[in-house]
Protein backbone atom coordinates (compact mmCIF):
# COMPACT_ATOMS: atom_id res chain seq x y z
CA UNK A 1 0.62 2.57 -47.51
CA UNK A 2 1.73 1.74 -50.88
CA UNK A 3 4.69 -0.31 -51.02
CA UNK A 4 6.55 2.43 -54.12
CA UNK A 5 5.82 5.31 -51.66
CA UNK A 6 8.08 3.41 -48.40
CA UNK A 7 11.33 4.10 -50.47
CA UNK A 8 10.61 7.76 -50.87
CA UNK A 9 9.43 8.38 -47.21
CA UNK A 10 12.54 6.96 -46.19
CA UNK A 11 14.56 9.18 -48.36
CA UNK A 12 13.17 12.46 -47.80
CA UNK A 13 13.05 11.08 -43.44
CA UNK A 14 16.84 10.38 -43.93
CA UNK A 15 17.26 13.55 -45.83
CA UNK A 16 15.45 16.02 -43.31
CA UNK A 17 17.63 14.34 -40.73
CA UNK A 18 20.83 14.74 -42.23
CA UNK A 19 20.45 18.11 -42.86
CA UNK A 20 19.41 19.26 -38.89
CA UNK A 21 22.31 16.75 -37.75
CA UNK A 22 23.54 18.46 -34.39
CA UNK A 23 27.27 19.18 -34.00
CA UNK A 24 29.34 16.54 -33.02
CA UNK A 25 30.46 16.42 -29.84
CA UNK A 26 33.28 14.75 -27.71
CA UNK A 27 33.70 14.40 -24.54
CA UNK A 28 36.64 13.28 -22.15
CA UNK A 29 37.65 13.61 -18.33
CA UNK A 30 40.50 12.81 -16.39
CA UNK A 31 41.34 13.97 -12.68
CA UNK A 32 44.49 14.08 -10.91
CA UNK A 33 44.62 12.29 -7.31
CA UNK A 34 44.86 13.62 -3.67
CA UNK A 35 44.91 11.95 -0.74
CA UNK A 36 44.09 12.63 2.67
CA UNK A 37 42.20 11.93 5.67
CA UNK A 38 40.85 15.29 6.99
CA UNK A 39 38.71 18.11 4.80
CA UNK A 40 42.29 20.45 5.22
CA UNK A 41 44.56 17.71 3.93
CA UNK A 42 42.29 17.41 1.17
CA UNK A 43 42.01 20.95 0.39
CA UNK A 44 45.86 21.39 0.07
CA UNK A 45 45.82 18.64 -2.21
CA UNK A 46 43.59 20.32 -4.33
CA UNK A 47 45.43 23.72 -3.67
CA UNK A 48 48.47 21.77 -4.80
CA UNK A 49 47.64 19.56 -8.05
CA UNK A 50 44.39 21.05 -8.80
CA UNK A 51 45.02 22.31 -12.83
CA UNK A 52 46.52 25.62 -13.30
CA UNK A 53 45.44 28.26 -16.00
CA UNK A 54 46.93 31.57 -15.76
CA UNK A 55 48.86 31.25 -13.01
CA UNK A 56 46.00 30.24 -10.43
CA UNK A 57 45.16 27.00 -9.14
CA UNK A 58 41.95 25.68 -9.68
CA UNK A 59 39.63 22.21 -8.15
CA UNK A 60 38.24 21.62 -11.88
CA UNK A 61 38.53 22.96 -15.26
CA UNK A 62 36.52 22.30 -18.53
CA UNK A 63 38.02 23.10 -21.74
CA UNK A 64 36.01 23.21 -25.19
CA UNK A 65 37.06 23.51 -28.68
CA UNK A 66 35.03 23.89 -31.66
CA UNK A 67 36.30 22.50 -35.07
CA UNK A 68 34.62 23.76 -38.27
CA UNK A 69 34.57 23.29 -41.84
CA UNK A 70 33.03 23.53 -44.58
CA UNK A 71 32.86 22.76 -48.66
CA UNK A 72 31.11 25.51 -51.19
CA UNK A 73 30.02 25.33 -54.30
CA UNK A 74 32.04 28.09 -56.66
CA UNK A 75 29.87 28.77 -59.87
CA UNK A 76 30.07 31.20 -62.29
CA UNK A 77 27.47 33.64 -60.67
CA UNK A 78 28.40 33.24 -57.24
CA UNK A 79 29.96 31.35 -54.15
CA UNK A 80 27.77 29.08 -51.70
CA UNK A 81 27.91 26.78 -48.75
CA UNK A 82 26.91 23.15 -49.51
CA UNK A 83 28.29 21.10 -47.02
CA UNK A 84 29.45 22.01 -43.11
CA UNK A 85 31.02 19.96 -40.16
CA UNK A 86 30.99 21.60 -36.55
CA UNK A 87 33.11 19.45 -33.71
CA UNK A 88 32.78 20.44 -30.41
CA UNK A 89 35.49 18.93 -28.05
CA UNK A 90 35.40 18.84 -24.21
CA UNK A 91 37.78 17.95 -21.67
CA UNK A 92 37.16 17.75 -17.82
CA UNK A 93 39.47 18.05 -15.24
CA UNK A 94 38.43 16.71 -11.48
CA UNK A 95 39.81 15.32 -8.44
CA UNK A 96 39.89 12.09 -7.52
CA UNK A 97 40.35 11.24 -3.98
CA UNK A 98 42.25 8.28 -3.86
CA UNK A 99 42.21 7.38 -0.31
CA UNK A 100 38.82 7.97 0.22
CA UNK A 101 37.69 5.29 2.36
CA UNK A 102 39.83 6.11 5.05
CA UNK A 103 37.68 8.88 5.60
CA UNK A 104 35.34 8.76 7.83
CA UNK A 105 31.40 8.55 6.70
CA UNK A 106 30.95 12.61 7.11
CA UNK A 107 34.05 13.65 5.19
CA UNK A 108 33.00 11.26 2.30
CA UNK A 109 29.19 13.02 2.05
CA UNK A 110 30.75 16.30 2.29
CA UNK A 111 32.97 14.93 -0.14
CA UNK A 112 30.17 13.32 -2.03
CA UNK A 113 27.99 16.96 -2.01
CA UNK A 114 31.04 18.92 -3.07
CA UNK A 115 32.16 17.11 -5.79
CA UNK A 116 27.80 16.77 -6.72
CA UNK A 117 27.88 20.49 -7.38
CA UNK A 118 31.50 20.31 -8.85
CA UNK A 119 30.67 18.86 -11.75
CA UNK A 120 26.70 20.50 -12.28
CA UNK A 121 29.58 23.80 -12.46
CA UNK A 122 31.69 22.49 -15.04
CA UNK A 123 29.04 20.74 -17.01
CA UNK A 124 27.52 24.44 -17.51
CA UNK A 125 30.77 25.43 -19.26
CA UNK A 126 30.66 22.70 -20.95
CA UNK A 127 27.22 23.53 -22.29
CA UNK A 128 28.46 27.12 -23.05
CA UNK A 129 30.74 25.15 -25.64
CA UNK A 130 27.99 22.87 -27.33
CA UNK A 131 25.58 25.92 -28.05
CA UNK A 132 28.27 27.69 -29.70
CA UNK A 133 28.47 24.65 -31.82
CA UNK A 134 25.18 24.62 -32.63
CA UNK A 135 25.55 28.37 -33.58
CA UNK A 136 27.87 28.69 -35.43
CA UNK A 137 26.83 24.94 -37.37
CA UNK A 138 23.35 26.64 -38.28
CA UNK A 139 25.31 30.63 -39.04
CA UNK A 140 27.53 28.25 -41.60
CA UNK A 141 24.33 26.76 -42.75
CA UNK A 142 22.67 29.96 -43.63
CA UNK A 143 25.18 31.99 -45.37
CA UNK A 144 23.51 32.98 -48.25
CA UNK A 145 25.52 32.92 -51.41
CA UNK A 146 27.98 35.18 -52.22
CA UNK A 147 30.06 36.97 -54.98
CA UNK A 148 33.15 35.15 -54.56
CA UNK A 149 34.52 32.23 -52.35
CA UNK A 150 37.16 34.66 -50.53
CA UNK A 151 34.44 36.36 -49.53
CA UNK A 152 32.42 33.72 -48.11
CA UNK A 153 35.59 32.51 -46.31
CA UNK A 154 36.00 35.66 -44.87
CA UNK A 155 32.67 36.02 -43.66
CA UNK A 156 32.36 32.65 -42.38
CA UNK A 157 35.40 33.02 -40.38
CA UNK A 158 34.32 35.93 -39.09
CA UNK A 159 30.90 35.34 -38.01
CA UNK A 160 32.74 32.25 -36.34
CA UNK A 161 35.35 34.08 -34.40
CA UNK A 162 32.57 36.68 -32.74
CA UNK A 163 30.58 33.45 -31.61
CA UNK A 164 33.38 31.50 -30.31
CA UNK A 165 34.67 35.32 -28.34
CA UNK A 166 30.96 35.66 -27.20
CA UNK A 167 31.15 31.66 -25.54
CA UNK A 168 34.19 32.50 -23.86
CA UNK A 169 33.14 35.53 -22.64
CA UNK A 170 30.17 33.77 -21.21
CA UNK A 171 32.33 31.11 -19.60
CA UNK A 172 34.57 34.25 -17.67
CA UNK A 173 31.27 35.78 -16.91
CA UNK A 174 29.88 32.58 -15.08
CA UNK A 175 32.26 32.27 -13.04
CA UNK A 176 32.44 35.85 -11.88
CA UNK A 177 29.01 35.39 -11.01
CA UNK A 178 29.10 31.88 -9.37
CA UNK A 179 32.58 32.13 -7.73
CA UNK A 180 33.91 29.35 -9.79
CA UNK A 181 30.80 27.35 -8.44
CA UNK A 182 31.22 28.73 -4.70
CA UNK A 183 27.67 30.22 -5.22
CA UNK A 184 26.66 26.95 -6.47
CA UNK A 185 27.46 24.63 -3.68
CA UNK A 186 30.39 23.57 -4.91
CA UNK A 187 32.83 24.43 -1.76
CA UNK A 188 35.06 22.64 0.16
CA UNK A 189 35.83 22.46 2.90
């Protein structure tokens, strides 16, 4: 290969990448502890300190949030998109047993299973979150231009707000159908 042509390969490679650049995404857990020796003791641990989200306890939650922006270029003839950022943030919530080698080798691979299928659960709502980044990155990336910017604001915004309300929806719907993950394994005792 010709040594002038390596400088523009490597532009228009860094270019093509930069503009299919996924959404970025975040992730972070924490857990709150329970103790116990016996499947029941740790189940009313769970019942106990488990998170809470309206008004019912829960083993695990996963929340996601989606950040968006975006720049546009205003010109006399019209109103485009030339530049958009799409964060996806998510957040687990498990529990840890603390105490858990006091338990004997069955509890701790029923344990072990449970918390296996747990976390397959919440990493599906999780996943719910990252494709609606990914939509609503590549719905920002192909509005076509418009008449004015207030009107490209307002249609961004909107076509945002049905995506995230469809994601959600999704999330409720999952685990209506799964049981909160009951169908899925993840039961205990």
């Amino acid at each position: 290969m010709n040594i002038f042509y390596r400088p523009l390969l490597y532009l228009f490679l860094t270019l093509a990448t930069a503009s299919h650049a996924a959404p970025s995404v975040n992730m972070s857990e924490s857990s709150y502890a329970i103790k116990g020796t016996t499947a029941s003791q740790l189940r009313m641990q769970m019942n106990i300190y488990g998170p809470t989200f309206s008004n019912t306890h829960f083993d695990a939650h996963t929340d996601w949030n989606i950040k968006w922006d975006f720049n546009y270029l205003d010109t006399t003839n019209d109103c485009q998109i030339n530049k958009v950022s799409v964060n996806v943030n998510i957040n687990y919530i498990f529990p840890k047993w603390e105490d858990k080698n006091t338990g004997d080798a069955q509890l701790q691979n029923q344990w072990d299973s449970y918390l296996l299928h747990l976390r397959t659960h919440e990493q599906n709502h999780a996943e719910h979150g990252k494709i609606a980044a990914r939509e609503i990155e590549s719905i920002l990336k192909n509005l076509p231009a418009m008449e004015n910017c207030q009107i490209l604001t307002d249609t961004a915004k909107n076509d945002v707000e049905k995506i995230m309300a469809e994601y959600q929806s999704k999330d409720v719907q999952y685990d209506i159908d799964t049981q909160h993950g009951k169908k899925e394994g993840a039961v205990f005792p």
